[in-house]
C-alpha atoms as a PDB file:
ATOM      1  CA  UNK A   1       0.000   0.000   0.000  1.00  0.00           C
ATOM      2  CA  UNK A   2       1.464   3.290  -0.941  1.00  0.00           C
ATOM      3  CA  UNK A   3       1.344   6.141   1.444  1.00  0.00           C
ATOM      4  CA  UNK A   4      -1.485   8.607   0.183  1.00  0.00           C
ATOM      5  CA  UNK A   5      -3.453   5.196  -0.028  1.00  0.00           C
ATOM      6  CA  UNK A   6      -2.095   4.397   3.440  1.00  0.00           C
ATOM      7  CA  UNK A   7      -3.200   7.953   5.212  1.00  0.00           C
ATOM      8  CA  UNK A   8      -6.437   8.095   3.199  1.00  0.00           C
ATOM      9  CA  UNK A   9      -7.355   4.385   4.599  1.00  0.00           C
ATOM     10  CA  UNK A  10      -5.773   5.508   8.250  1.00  0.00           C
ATOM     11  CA  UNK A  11      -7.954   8.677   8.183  1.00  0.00           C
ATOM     12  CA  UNK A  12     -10.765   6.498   6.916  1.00  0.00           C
ATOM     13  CA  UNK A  13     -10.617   4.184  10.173  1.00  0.00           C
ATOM     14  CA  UNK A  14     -10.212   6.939  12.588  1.00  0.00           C
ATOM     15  CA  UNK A  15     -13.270   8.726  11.795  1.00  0.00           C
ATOM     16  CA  UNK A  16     -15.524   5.376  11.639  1.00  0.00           C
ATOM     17  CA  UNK A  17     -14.781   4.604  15.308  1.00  0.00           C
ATOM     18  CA  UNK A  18     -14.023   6.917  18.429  1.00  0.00           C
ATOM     19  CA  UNK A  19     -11.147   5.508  19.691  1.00  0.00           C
ATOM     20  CA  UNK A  20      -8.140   3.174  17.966  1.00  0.00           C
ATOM     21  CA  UNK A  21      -4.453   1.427  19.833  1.00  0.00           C
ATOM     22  CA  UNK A  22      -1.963   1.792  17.531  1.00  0.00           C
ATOM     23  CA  UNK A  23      -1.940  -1.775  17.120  1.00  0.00           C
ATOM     24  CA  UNK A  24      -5.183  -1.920  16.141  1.00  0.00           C
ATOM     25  CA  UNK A  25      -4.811   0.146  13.347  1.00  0.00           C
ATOM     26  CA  UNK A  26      -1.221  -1.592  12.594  1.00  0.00           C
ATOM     27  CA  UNK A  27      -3.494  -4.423  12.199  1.00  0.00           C
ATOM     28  CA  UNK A  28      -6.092  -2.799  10.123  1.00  0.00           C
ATOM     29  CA  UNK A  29      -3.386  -0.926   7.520  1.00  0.00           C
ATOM     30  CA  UNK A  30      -0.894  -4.072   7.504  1.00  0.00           C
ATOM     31  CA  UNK A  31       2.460  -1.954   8.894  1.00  0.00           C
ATOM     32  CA  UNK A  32       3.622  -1.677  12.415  1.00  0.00           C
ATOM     33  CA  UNK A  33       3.210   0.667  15.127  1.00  0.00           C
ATOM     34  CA  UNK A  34       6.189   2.596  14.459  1.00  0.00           C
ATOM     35  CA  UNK A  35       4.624   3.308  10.819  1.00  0.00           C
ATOM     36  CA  UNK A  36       1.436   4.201  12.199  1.00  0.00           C
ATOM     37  CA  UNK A  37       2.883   6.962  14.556  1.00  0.00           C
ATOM     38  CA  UNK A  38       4.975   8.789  11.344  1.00  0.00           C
ATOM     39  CA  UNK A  39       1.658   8.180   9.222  1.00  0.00           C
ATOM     40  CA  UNK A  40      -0.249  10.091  12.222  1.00  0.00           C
ATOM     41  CA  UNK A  41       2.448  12.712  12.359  1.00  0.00           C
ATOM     42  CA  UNK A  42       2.078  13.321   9.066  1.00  0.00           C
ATOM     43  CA  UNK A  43      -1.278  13.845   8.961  1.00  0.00           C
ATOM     44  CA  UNK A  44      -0.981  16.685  11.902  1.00  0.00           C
ATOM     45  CA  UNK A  45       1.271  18.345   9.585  1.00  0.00           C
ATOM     46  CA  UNK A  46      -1.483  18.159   7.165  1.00  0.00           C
ATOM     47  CA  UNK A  47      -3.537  19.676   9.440  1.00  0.00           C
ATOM     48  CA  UNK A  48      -6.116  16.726  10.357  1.00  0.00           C
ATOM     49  CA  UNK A  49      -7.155  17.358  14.243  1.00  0.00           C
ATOM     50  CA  UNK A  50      -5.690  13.952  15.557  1.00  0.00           C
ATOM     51  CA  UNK A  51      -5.337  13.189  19.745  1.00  0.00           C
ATOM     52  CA  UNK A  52      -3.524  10.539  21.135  1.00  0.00           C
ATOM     53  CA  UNK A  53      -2.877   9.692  24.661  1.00  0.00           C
ATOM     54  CA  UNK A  54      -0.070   7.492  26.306  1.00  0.00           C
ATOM     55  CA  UNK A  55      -0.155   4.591  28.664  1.00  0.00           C
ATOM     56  CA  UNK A  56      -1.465   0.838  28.565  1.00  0.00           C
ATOM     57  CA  UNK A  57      -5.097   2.105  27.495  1.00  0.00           C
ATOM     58  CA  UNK A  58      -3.318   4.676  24.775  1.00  0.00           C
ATOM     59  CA  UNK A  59      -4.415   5.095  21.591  1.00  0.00           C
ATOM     60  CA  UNK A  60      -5.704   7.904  18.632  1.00  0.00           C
ATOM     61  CA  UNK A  61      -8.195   9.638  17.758  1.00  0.00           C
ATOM     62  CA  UNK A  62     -10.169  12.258  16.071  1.00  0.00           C
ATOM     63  CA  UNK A  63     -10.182  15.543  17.637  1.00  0.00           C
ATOM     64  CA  UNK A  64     -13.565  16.964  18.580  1.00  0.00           C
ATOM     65  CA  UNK A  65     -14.677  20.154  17.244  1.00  0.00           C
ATOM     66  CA  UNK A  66     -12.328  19.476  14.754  1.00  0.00           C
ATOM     67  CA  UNK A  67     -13.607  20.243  10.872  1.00  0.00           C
ATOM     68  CA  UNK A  68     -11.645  17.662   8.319  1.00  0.00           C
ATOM     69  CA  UNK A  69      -9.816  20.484   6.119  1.00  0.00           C
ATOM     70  CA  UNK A  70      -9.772  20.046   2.336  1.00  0.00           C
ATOM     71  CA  UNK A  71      -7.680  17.246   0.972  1.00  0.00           C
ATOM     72  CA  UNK A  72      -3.778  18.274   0.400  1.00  0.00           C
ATOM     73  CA  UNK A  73      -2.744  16.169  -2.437  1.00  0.00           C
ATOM     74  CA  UNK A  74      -2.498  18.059  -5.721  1.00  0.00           C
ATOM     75  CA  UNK A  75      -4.703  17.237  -8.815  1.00  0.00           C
ATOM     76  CA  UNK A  76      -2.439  14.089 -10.415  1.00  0.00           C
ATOM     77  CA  UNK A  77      -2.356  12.653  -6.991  1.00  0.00           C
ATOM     78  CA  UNK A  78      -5.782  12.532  -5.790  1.00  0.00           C
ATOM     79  CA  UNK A  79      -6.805  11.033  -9.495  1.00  0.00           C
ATOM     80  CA  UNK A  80      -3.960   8.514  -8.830  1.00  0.00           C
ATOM     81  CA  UNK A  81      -5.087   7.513  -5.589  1.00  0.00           C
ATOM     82  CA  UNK A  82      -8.086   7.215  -6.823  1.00  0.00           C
ATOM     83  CA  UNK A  83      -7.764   4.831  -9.608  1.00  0.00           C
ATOM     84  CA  UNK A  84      -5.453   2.552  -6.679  1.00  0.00           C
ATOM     85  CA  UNK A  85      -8.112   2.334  -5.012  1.00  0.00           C
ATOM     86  CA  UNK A  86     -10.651   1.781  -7.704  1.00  0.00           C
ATOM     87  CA  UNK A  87      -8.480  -1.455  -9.109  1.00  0.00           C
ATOM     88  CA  UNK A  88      -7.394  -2.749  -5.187  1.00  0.00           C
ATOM     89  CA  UNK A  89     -11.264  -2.440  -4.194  1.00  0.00           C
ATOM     90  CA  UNK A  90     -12.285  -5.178  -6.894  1.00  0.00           C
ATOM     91  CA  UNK A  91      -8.562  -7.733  -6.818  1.00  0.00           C
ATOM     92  CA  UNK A  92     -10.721 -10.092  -4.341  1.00  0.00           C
ATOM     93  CA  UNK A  93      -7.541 -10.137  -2.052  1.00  0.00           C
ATOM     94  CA  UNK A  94      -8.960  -9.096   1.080  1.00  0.00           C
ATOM     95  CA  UNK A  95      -8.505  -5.386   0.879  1.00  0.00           C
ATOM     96  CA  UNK A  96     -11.980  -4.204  -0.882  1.00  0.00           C
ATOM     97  CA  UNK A  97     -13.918  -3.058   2.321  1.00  0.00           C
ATOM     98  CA  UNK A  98     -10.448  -1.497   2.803  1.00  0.00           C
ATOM     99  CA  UNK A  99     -10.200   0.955  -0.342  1.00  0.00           C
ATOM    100  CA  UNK A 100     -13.503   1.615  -0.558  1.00  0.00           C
ATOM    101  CA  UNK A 101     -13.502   3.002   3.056  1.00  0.00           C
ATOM    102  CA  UNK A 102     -10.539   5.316   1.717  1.00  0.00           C
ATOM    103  CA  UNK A 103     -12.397   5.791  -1.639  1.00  0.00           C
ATOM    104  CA  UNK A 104     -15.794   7.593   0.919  1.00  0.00           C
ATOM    105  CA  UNK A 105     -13.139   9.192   2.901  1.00  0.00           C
ATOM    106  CA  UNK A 106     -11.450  10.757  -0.144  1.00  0.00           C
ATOM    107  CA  UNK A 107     -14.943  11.840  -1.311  1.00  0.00           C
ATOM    108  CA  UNK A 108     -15.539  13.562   1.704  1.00  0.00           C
ATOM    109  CA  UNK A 109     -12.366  15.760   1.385  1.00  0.00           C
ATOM    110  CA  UNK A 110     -11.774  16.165  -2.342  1.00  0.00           C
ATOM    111  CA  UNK A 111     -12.244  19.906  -3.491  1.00  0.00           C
ATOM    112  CA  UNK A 112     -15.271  20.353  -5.562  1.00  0.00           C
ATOM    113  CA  UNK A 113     -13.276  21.042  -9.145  1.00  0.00           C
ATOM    114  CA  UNK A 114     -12.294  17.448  -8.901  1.00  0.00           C
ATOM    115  CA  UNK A 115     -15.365  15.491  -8.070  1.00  0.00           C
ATOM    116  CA  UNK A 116     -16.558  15.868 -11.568  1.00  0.00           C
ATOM    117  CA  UNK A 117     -12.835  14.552 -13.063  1.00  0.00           C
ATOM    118  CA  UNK A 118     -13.204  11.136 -10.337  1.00  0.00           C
ATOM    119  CA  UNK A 119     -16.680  10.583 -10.855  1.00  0.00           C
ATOM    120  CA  UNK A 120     -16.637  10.269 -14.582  1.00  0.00           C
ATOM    121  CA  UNK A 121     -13.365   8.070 -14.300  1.00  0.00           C
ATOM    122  CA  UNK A 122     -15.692   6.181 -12.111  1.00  0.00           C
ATOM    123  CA  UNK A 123     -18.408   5.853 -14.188  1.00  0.00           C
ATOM    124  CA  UNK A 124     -17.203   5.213 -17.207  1.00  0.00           C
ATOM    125  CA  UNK A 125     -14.076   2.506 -16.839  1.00  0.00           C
ATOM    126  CA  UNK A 126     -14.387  -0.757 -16.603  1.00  0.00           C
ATOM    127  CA  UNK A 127     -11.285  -3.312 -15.680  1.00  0.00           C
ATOM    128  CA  UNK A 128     -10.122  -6.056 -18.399  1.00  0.00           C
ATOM    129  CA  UNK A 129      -7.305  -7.118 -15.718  1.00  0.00           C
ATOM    130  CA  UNK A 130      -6.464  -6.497 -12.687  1.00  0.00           C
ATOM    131  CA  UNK A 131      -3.185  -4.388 -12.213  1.00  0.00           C
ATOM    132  CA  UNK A 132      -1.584  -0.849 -12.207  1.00  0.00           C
ATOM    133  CA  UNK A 133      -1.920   0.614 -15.740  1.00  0.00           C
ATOM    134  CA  UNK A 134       1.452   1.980 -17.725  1.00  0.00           C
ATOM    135  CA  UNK A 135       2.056   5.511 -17.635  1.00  0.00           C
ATOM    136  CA  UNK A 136      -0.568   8.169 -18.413  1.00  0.00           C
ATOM    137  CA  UNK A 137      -1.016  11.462 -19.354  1.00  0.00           C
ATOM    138  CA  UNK A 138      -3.813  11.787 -16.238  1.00  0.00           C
ATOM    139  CA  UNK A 139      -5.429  15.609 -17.897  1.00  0.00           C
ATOM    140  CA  UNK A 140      -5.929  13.359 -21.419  1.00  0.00           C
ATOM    141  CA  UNK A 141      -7.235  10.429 -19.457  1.00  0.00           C
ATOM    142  CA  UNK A 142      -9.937  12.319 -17.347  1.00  0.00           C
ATOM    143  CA  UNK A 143     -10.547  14.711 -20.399  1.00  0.00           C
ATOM    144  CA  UNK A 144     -11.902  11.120 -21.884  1.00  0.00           C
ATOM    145  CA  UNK A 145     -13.268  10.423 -18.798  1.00  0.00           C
ATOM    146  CA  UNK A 146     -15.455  13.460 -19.085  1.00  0.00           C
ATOM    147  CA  UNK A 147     -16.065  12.992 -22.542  1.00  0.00           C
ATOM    148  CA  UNK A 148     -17.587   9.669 -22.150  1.00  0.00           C
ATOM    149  CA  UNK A 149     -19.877  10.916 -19.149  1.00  0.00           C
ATOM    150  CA  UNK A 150     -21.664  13.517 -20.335  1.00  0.00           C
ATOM    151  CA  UNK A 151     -21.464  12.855 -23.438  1.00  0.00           C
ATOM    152  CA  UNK A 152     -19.397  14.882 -25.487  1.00  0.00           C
ATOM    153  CA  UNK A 153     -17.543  14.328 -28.535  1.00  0.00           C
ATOM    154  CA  UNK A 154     -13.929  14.455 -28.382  1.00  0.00           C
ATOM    155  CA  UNK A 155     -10.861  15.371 -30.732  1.00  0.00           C
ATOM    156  CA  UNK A 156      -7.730  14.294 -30.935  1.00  0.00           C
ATOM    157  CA  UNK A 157      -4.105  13.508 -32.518  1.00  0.00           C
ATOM    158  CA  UNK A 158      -3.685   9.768 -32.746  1.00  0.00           C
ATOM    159  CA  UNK A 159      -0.486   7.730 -33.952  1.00  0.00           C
ATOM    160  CA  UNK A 160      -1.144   4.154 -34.813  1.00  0.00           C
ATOM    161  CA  UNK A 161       1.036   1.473 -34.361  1.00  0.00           C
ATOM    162  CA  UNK A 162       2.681   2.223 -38.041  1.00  0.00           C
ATOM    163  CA  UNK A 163       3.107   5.529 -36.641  1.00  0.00           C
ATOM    164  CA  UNK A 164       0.465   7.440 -38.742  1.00  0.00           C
ATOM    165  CA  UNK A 165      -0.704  10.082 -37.556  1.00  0.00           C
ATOM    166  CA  UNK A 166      -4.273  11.016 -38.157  1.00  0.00           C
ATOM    167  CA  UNK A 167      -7.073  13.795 -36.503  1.00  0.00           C
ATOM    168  CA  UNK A 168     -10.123  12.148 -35.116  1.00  0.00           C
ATOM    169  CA  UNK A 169     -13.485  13.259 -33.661  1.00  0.00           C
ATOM    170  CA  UNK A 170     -15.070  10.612 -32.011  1.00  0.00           C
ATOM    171  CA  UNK A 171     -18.264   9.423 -29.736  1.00  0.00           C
ATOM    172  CA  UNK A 172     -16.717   8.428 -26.974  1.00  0.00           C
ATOM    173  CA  UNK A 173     -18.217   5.642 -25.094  1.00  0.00           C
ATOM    174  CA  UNK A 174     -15.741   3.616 -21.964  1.00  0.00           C
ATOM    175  CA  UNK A 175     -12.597   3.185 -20.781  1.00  0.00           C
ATOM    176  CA  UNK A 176     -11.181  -0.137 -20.403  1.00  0.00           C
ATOM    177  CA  UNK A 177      -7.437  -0.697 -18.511  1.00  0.00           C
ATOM    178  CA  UNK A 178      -5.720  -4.306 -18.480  1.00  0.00           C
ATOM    179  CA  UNK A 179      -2.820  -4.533 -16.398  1.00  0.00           C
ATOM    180  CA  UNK A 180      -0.615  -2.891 -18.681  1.00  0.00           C
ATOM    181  CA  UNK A 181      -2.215  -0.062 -20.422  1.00  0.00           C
ATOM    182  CA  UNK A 182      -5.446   2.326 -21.055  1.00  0.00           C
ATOM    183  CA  UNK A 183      -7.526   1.989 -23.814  1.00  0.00           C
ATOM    184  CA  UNK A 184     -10.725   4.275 -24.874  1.00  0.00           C
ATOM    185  CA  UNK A 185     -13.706   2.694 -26.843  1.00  0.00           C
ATOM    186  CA  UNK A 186     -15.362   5.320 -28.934  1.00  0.00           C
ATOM    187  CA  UNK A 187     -17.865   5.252 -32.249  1.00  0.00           C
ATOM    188  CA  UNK A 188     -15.479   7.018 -35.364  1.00  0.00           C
ATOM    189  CA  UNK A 189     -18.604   8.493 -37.154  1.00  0.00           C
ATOM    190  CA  UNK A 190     -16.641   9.182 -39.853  1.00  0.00           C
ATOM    191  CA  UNK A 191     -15.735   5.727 -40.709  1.00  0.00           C
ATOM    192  CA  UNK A 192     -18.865   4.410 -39.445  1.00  0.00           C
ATOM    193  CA  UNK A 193     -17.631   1.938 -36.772  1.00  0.00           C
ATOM    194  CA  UNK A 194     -16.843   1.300 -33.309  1.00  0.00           C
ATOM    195  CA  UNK A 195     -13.249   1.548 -32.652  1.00  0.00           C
ATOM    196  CA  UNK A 196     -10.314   1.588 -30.042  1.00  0.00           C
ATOM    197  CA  UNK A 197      -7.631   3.212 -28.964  1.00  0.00           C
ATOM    198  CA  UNK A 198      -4.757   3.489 -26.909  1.00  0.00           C
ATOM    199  CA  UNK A 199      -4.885   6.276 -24.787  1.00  0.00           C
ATOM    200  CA  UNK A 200      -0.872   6.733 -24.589  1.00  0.00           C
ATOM    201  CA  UNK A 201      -1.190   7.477 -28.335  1.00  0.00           C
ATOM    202  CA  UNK A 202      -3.364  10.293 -28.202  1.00  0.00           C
ATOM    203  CA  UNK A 203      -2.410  13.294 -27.940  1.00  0.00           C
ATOM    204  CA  UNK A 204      -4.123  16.800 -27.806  1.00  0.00           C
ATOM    205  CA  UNK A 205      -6.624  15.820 -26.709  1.00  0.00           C
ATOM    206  CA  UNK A 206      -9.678  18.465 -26.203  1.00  0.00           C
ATOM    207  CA  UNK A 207     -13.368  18.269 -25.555  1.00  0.00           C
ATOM    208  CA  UNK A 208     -15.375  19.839 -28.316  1.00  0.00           C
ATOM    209  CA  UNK A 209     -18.747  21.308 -26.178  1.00  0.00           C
ATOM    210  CA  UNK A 210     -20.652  19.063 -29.258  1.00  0.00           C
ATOM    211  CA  UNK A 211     -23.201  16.864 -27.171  1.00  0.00           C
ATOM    212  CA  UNK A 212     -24.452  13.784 -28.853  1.00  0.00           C
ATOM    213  CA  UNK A 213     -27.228  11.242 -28.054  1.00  0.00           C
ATOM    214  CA  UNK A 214     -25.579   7.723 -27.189  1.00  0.00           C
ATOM    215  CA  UNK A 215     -26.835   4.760 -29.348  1.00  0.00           C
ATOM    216  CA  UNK A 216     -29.225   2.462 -27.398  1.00  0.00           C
ATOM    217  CA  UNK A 217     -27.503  -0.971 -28.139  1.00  0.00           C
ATOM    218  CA  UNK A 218     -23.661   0.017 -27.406  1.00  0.00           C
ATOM    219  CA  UNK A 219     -20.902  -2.769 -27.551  1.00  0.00           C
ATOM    220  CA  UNK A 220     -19.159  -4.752 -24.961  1.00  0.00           C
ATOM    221  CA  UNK A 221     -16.543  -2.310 -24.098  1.00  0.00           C
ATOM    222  CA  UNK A 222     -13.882  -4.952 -22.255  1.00  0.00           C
ATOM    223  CA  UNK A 223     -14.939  -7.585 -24.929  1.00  0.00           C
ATOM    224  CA  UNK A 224     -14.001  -5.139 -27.866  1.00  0.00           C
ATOM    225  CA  UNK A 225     -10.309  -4.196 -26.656  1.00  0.00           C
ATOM    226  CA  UNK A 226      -9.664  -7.794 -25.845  1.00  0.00           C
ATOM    227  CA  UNK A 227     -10.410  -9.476 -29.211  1.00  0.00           C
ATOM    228  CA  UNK A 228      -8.583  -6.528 -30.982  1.00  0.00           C
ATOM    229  CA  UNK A 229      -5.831  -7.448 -28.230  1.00  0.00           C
ATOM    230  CA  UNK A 230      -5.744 -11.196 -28.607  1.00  0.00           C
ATOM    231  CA  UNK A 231      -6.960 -11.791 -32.745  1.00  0.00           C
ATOM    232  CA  UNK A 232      -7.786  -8.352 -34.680  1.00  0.00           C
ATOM    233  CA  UNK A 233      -4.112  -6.981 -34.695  1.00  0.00           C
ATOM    234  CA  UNK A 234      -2.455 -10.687 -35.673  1.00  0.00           C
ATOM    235  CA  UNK A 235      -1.748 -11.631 -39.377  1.00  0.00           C
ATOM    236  CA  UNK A 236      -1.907 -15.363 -37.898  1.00  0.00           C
ATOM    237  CA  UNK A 237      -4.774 -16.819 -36.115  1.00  0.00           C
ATOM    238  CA  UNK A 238      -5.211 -20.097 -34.546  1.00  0.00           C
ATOM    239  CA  UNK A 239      -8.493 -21.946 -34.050  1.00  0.00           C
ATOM    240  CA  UNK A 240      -8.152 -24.319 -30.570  1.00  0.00           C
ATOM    241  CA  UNK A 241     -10.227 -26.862 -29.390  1.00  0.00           C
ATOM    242  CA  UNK A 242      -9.637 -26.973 -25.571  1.00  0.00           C
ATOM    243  CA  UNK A 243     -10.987 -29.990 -23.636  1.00  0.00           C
ATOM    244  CA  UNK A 244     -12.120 -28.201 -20.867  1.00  0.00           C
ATOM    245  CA  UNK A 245     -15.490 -26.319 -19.791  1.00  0.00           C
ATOM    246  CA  UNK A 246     -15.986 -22.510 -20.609  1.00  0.00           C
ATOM    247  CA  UNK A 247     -15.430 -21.680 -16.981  1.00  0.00           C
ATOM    248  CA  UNK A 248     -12.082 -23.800 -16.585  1.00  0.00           C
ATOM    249  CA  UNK A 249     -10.824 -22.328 -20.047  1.00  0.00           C
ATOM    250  CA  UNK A 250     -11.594 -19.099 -18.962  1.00  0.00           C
ATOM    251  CA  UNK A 251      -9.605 -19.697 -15.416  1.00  0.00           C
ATOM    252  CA  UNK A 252      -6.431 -21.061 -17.960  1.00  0.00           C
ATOM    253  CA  UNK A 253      -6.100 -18.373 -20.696  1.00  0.00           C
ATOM    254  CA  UNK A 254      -6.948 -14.583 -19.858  1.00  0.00           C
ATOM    255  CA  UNK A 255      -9.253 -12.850 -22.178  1.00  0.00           C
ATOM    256  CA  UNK A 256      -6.312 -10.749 -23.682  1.00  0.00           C
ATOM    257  CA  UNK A 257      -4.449 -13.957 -25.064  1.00  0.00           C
ATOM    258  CA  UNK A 258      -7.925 -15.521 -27.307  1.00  0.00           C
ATOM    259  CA  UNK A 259     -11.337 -15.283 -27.446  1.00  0.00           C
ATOM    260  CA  UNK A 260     -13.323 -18.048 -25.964  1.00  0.00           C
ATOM    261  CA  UNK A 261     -16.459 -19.713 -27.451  1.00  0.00           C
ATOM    262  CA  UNK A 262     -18.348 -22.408 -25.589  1.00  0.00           C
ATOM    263  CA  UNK A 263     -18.548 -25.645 -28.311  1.00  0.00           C
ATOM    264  CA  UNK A 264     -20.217 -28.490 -25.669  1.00  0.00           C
ATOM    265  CA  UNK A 265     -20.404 -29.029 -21.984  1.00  0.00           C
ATOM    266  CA  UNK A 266     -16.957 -30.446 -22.146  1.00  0.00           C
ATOM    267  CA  UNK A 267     -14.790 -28.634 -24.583  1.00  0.00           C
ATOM    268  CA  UNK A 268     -14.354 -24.796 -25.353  1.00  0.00           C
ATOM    269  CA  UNK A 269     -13.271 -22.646 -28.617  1.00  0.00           C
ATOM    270  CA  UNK A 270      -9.936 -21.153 -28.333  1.00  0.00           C
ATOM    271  CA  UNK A 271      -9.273 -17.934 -31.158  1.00  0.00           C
ATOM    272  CA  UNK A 272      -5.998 -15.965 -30.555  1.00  0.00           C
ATOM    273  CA  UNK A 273      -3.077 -14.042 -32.799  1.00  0.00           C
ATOM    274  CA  UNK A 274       0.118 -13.784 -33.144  1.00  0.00           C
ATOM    275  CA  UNK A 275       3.289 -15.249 -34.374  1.00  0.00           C
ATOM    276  CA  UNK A 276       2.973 -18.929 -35.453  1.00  0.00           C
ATOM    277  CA  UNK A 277       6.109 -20.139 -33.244  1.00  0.00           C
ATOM    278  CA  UNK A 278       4.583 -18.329 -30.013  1.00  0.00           C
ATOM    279  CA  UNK A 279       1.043 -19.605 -30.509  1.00  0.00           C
ATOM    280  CA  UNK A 280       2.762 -22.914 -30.685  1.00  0.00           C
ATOM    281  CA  UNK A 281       5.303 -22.448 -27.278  1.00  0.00           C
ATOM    282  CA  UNK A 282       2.122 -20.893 -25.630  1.00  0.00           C
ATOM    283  CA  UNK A 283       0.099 -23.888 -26.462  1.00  0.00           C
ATOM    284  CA  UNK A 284       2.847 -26.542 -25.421  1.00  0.00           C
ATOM    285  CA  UNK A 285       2.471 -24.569 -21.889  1.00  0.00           C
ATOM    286  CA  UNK A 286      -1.373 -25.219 -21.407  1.00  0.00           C
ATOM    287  CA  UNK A 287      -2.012 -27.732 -18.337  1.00  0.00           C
ATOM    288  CA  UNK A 288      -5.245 -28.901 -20.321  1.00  0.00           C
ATOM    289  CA  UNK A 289      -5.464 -31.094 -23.129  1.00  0.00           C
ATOM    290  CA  UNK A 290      -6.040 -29.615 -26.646  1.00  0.00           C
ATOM    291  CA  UNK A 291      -6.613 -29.763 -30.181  1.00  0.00           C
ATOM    292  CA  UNK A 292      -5.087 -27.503 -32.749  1.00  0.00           C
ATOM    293  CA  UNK A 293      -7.912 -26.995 -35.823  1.00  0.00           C
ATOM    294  CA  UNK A 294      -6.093 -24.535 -38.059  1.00  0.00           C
ATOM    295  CA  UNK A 295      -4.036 -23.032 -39.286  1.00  0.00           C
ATOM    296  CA  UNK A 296      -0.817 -25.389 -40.825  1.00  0.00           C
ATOM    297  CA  UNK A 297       1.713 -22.961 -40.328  1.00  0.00           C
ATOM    298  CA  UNK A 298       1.357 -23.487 -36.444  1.00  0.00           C
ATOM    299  CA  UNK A 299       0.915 -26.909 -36.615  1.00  0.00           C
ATOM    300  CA  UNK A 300       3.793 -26.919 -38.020  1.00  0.00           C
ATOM    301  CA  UNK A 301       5.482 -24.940 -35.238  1.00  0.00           C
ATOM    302  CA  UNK A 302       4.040 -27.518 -32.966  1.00  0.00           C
ATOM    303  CA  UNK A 303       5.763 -30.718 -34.674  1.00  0.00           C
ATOM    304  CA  UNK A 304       9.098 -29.290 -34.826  1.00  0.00           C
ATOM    305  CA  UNK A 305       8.665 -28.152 -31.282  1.00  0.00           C
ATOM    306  CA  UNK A 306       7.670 -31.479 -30.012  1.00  0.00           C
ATOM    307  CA  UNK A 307      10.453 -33.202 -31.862  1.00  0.00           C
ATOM    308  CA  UNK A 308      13.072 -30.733 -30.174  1.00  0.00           C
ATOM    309  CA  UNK A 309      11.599 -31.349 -26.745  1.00  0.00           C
ATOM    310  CA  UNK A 310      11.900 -35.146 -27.254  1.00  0.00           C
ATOM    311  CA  UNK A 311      15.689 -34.720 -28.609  1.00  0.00           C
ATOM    312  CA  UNK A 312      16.134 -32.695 -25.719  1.00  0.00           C
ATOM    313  CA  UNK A 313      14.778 -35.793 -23.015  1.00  0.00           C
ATOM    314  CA  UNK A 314      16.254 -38.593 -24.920  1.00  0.00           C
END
């Protein structure tokens, strides 16, 4: 746990109970008591009205008559603490009633311009994977954010992965992170189709003040990025019968490596991309039984793979 996460949840415990030992809340924030007197510290220098007394009964706790001043983190921070807490209050590790304790706390405190900014990053991402996201422009990320809440069409520069760069206007519709990167799913009305993007390729990106009425069947915004992710961009696609159920494939392969189909009670569709040698080593690795359909060029990869591992055991 970082430490804005750490005070915000510390802050969050000590006003939802009268009185805390500091190895209760040791307990409760996972450090030790030593931590938990610097954490307290720091928030008196922040200004938060916090007593403590000494002695075997000894412990902290919120100053009466005291008014919870405005939160002191500046604007990148509170949106990154934000989306921490966001991702650690849906891991199913333990720690959800945690964060989003921290997440009403922060809500409490956070100045007014910002509530807008978190709320629509709220309302309009949805997770693909669990995990902290690369690094983001945060003012282009809530811009989108915005843009997707109101809703608003938005404009921006976009390089592709051939690095062409083009000028869109969009409709923009969710965000969707995996654990590695941000990615916005918007309608290009111009080219009549839904489409994605990656958010660290955009650039200049502005709101236009252009309203527009959302259309009533929208796509599956997490199901979108991860078929582009794990067929769409791939020259190569393999077809793979799986002899498990739908749930147990699902619990083997992550949605951003193939697309899953259901075929029978017993057995489940496998579609991914990518190089034919990798499709073959990340086969080989499966711990269920399976059944390459197409195409050669893998099962190709496959066979000489198979008669290199048995070289390699003779």
């Amino acid at each position: 746990m970082d430490a804005p996460t750490r005070l915000l949840r510390l802050l969050a415990l000590l006003a939802g109970r009268a009185w805390w030992t500091a190895t209760e809340l040791a307990g409760e924030t996972g450090t030790t008591e030593r931590t938990v007197r610097r954490d307290v510290a720091r928030l008196r220098e922040l200004g938060y009205p916090i007593d403590a007394s000494t002695g075997p009964y000894g412990g902290y706790t919120l100053g009466r008559g005291g008014r919870l001043p405005p939160l002191v983190l500046d604007d990148d921070e509170a949106v990154a603490v934000v989306v921490g807490l966001r991702s650690a209050a849906g891991l199913g590790t333990g720690t959800e009633a945690a964060a989003l304790s921290a997440l009403a706390t922060l809500d409490q405190v956070m100045p007014a311009r910002l509530r807008e900014r978190a709320a629509a990053l709220a309302a309009v991402t949805v997770g693909l994977r669990h995990g902290s996201p690369a690094a983001i422009d945060v003012d282009a990320l809530m811009t989108i954010a915005v843009a997707c809440r109101r809703p608003e069409r938005l404009e921006f520069t976009y390089t592709d992965a051939s690095e062409r760069v083009t000028e869109r206007v969009v409709e923009p519709y969710r965000l969707v992170h995996t654990d590695r990167r941000w990615y916005l799913v918007a309608f290009d009305s111009m080219r009549q189709e839904w489409r994605t993007f990656r958010v660290d390729r955009a650039s200049r990106v502005v709101l236009t003040g252009v309203r527009f009425v959302p259309v009533e069947h929208p796509p599956d915004a997490a199901a979108l990025v991860a078929r582009g992710l794990a067929v769409a961009s791939y020259d190569i696609q393999a077809r793979v019968r799986l002899y498990v159920s739908m749930s147990e494939a699902a619990g083997v392969i992550p949605p951003t490596m193939a697309i899953l189909e259901a075929e029978t009670a017993g057995t489940t569709i496998a579609v991914m991309g990518g190089d034919a040698g990798w499709i073959a080593r990340y086969l080989a690795g499966l711990e269920c039984r399976f059944e390459l359909l197409e195409p050669d060029e893998v099962r190709a990869e496959l066979r000489a793979l198979g008669r290199r591992l048995v070289r390699a055991g003779s």
